[in-house]
N, C-alpha and C. Protein backbone atom coordinates (compact mmCIF):
# COMPACT_ATOMS: atom_id res chain seq x y z
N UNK A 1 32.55 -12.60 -39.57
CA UNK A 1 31.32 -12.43 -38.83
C UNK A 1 31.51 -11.33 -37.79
N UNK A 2 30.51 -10.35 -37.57
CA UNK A 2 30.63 -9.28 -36.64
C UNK A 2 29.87 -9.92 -35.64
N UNK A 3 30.63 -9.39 -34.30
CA UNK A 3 29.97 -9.83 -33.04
C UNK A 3 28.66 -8.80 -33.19
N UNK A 4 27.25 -9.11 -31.38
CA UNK A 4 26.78 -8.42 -31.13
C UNK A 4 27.04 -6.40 -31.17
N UNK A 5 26.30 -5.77 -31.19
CA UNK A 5 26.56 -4.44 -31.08
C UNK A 5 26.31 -4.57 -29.73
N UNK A 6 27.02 -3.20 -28.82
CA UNK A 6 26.67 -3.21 -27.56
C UNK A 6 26.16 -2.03 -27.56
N UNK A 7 25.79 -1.47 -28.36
CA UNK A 7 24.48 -0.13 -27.87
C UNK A 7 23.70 -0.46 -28.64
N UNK A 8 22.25 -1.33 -28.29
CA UNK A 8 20.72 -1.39 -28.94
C UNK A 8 19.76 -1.08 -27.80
N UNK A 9 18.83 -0.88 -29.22
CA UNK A 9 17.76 -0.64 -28.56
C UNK A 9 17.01 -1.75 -27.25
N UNK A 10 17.37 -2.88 -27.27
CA UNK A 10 16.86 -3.92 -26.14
C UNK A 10 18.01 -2.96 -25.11
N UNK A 11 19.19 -2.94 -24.68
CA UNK A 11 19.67 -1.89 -24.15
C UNK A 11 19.74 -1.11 -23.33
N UNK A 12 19.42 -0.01 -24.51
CA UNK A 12 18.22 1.08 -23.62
C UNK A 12 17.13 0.78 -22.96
N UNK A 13 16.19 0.08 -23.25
CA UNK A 13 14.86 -0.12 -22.78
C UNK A 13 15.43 -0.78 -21.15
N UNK A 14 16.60 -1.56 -21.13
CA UNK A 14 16.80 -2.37 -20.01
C UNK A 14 17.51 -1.25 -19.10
N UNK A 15 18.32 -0.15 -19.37
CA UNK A 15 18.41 0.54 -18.95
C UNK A 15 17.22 1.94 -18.37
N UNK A 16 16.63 1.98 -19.12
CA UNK A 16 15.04 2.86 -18.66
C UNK A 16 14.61 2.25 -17.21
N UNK A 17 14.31 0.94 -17.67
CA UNK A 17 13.70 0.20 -16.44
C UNK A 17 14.41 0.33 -15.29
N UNK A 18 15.76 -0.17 -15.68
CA UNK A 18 16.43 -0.10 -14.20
C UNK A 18 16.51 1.33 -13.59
N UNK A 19 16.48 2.01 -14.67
CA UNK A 19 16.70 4.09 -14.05
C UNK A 19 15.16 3.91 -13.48
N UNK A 20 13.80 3.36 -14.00
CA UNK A 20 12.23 3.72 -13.07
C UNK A 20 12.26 3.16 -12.23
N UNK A 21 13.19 1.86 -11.88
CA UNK A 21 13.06 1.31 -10.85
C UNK A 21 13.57 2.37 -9.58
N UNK A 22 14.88 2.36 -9.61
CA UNK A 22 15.61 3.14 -9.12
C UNK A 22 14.69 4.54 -8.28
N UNK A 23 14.21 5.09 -9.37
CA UNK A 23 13.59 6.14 -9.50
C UNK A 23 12.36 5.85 -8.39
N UNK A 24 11.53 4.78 -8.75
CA UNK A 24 10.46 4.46 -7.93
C UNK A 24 10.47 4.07 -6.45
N UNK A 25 12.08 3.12 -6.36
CA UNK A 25 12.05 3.18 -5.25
C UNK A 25 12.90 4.29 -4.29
N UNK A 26 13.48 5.50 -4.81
CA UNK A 26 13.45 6.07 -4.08
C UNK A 26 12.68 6.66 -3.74
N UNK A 27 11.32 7.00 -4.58
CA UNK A 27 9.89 7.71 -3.94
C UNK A 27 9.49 7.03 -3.18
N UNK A 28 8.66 5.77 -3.06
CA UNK A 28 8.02 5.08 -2.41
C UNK A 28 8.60 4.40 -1.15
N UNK A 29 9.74 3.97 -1.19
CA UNK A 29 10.55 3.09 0.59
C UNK A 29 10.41 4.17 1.22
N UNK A 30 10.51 5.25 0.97
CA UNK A 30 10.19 5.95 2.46
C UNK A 30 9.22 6.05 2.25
N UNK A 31 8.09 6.30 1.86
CA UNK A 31 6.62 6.47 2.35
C UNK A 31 6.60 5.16 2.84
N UNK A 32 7.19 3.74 2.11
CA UNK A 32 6.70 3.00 3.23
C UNK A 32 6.87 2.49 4.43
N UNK A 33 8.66 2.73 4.19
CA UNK A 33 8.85 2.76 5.84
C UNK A 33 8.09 3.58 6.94
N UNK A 34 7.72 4.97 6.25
CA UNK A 34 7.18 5.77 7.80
C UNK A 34 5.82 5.15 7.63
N UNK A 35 5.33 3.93 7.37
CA UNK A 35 3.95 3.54 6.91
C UNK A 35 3.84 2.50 8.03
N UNK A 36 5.10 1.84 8.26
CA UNK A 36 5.65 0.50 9.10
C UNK A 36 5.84 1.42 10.35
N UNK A 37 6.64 2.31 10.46
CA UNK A 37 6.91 3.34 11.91
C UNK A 37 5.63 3.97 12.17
N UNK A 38 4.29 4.60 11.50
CA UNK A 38 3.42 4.78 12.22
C UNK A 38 2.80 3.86 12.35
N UNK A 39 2.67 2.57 12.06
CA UNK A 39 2.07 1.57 12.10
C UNK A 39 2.45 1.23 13.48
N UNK A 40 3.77 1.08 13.93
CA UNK A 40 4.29 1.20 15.30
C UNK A 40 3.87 1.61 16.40
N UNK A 41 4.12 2.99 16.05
CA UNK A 41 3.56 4.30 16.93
C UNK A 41 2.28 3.65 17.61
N UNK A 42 1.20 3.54 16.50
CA UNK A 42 -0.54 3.51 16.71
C UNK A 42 -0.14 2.18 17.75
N UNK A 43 0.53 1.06 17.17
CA UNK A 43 0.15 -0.34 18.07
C UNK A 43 0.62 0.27 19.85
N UNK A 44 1.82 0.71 20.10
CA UNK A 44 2.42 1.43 21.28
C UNK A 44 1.19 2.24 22.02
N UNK A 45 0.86 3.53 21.60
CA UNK A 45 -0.64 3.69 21.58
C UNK A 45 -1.32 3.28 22.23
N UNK A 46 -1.74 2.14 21.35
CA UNK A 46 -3.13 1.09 21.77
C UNK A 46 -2.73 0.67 23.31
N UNK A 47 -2.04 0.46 23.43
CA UNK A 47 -1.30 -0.27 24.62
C UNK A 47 -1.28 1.20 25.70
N UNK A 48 -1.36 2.34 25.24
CA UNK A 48 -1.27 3.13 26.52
C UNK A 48 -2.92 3.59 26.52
N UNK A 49 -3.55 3.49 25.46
CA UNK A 49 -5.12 4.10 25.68
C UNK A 49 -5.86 3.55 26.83
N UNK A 50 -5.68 2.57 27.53
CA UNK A 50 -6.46 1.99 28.16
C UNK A 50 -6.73 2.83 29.20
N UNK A 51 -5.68 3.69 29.66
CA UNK A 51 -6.06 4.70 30.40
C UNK A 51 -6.62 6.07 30.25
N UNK A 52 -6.63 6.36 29.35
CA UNK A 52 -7.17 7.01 28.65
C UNK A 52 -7.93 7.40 27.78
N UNK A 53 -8.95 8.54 27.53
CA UNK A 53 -9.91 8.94 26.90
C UNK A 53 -9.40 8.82 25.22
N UNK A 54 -10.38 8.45 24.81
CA UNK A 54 -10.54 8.45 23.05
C UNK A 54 -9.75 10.10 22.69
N UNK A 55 -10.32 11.20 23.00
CA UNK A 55 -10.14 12.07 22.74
C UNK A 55 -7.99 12.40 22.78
N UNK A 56 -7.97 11.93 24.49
CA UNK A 56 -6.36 11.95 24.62
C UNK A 56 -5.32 11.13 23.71
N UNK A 57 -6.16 9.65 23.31
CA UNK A 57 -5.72 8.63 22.47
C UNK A 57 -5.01 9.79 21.27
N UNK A 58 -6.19 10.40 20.65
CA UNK A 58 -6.01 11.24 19.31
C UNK A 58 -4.79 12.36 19.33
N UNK A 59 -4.93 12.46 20.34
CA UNK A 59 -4.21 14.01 20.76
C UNK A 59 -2.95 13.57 20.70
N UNK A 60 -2.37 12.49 21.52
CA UNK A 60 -1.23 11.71 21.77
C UNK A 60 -0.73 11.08 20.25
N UNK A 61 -1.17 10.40 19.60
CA UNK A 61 -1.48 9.62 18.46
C UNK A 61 -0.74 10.75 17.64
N UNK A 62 -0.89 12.11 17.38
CA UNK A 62 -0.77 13.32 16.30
C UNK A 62 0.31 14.13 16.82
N UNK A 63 0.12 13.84 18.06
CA UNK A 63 1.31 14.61 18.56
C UNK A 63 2.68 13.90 18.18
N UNK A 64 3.02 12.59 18.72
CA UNK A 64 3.88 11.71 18.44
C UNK A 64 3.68 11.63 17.17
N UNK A 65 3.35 11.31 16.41
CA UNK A 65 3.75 11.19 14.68
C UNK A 65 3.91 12.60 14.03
N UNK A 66 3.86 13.82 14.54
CA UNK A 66 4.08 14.79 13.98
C UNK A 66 6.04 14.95 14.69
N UNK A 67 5.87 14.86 15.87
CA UNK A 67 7.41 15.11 16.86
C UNK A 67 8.37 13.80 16.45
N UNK A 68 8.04 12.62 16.57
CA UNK A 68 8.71 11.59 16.01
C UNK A 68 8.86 11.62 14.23
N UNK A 69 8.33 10.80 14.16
CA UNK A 69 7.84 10.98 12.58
C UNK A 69 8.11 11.72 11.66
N UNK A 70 7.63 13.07 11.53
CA UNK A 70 7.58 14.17 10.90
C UNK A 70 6.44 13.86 10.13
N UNK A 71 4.90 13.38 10.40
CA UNK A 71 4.09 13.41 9.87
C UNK A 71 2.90 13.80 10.30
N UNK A 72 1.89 14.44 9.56
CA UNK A 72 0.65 15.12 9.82
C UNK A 72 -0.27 14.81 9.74
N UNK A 73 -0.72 14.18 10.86
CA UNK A 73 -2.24 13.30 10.93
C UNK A 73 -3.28 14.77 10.99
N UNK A 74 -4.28 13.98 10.60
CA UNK A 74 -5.61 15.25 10.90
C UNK A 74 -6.33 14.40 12.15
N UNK A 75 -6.90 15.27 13.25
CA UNK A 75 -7.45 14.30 14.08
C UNK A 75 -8.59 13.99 13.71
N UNK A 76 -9.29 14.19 12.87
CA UNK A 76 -10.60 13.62 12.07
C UNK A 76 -10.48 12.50 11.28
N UNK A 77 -9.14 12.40 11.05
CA UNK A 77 -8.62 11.23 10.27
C UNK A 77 -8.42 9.67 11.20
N UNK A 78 -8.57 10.29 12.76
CA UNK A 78 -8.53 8.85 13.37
C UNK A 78 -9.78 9.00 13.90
N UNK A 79 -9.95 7.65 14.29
CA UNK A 79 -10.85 7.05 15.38
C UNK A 79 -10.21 6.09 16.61
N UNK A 80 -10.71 6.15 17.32
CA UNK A 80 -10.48 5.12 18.50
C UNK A 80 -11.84 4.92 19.07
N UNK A 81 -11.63 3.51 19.46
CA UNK A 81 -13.10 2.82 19.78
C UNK A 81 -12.76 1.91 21.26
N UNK A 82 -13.09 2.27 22.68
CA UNK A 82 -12.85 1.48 23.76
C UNK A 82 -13.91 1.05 24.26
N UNK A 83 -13.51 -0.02 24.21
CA UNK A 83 -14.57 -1.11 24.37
C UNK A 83 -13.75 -1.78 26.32
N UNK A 84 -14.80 -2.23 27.17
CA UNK A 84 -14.52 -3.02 28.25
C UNK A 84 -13.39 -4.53 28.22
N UNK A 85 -13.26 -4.73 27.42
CA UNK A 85 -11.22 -5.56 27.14
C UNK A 85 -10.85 -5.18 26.12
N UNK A 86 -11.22 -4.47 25.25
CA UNK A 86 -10.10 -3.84 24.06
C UNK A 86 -10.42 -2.46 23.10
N UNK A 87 -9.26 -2.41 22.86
CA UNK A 87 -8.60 -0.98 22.14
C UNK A 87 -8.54 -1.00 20.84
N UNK A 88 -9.90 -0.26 19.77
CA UNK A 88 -9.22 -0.58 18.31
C UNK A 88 -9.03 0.98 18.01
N UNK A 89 -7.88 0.85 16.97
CA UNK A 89 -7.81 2.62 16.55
C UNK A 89 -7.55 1.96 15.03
N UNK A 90 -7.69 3.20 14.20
CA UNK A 90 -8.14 3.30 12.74
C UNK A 90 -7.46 4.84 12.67
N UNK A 91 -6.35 4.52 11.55
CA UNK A 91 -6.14 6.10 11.09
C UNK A 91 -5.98 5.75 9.75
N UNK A 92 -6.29 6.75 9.15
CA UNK A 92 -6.24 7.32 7.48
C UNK A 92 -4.92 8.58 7.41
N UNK A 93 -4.18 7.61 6.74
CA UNK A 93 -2.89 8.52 6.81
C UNK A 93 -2.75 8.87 4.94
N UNK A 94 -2.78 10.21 4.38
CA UNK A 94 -2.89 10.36 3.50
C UNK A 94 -1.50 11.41 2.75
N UNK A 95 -0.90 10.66 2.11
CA UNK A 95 0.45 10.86 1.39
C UNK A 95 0.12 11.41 -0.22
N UNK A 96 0.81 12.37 -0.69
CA UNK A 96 0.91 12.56 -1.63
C UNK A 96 2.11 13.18 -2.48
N UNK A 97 2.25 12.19 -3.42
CA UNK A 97 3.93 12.11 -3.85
C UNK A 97 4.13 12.79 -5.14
N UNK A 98 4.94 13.31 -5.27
CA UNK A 98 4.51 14.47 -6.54
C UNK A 98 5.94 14.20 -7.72
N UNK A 99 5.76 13.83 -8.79
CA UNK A 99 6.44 13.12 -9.85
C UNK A 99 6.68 13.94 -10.91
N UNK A 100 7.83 13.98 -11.71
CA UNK A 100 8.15 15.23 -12.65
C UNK A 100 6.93 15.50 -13.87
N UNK A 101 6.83 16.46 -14.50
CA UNK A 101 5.91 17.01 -15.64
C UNK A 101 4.69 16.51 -14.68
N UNK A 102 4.56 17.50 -13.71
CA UNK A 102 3.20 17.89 -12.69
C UNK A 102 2.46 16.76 -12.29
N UNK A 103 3.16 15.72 -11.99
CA UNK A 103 2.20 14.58 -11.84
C UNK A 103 2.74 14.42 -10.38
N UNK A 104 0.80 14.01 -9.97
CA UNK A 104 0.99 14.14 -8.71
C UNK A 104 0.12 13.03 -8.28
N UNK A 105 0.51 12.02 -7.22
CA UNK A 105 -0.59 10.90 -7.12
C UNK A 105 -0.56 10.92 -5.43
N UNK A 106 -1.96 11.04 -5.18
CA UNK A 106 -1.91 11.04 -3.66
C UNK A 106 -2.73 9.35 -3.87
N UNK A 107 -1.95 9.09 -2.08
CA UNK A 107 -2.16 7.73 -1.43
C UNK A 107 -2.55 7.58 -0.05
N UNK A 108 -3.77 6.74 -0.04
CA UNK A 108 -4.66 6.98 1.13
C UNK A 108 -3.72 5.67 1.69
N UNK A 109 -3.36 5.61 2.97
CA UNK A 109 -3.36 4.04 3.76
C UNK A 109 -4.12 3.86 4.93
N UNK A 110 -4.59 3.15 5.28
CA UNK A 110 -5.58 2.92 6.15
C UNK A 110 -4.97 2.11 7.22
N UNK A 111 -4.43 2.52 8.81
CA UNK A 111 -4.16 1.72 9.62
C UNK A 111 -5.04 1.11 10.54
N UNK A 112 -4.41 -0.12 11.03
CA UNK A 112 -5.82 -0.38 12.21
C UNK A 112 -4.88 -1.55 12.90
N UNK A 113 -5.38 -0.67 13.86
CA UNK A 113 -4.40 -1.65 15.35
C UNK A 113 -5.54 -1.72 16.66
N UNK A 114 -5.43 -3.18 16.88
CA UNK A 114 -6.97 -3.54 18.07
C UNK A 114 -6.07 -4.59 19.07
N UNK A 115 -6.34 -3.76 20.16
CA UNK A 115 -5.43 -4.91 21.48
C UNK A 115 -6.50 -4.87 22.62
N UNK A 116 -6.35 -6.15 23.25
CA UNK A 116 -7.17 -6.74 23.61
C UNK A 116 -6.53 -6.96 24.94
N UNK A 117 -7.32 -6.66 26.05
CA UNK A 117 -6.66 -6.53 27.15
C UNK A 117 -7.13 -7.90 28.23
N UNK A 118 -6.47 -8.31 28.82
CA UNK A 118 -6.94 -9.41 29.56
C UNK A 118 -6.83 -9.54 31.11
């Protein structure tokens, strides 16, 4: 009786997967870590807007995620909304990850951080 073969096709296929995995997560953990770090940033932020104008919120907000970060907010891409006890901000942070034989998939994330002052 001959044992199993050790090169089949089940195999390969288990090997593919583990190479897309691989593959996938080195594209994607960093987009999502800096997803969790501007997520950061904005909450920190929220917490200093109170003194400040919507407009400075934005300015501050793009500045720090471009100098920290290394990422490029558009300031049209946020909002900030101050209200008499709280702070909500909303940014649209838009990533696009570009994958071999021209494939390219951009990814919108939508943050939103609201603190409430007492």
């Amino acid at each position: 009786m001959a044992g199993p073969r050790r090169f089949n096709l089940v195999n390969i296929f288990i090997y593919l997967l583990i190479g897309a995995g691989f593959y996938l997560s080195f594209q994607y953990v960093p987009v999502f870590w800096k997803k969790q770090q501007l997520q950061e940033l904005i909450k920190e932020e929220s917490y200093a807007a109170k003194r400040k104008t919507p407009e400075q919120t934005i300015e501050s907000i793009v500045n720090s995620a471009q100098r920290q970060l290394a990422v490029a907010l558009d300031p049209e891409d946020l909002k900030v909304e101050k209200f008499s006890d709280r702070v909500r901000i909303s940014v649209l942070w838009r990533v696009t990850i570009e994958h071999p034989f021209d494939i390219v998939v951009a990814h919108n994330f939508r943050l939103r951080e609201e603190t409430v002052f007492y």
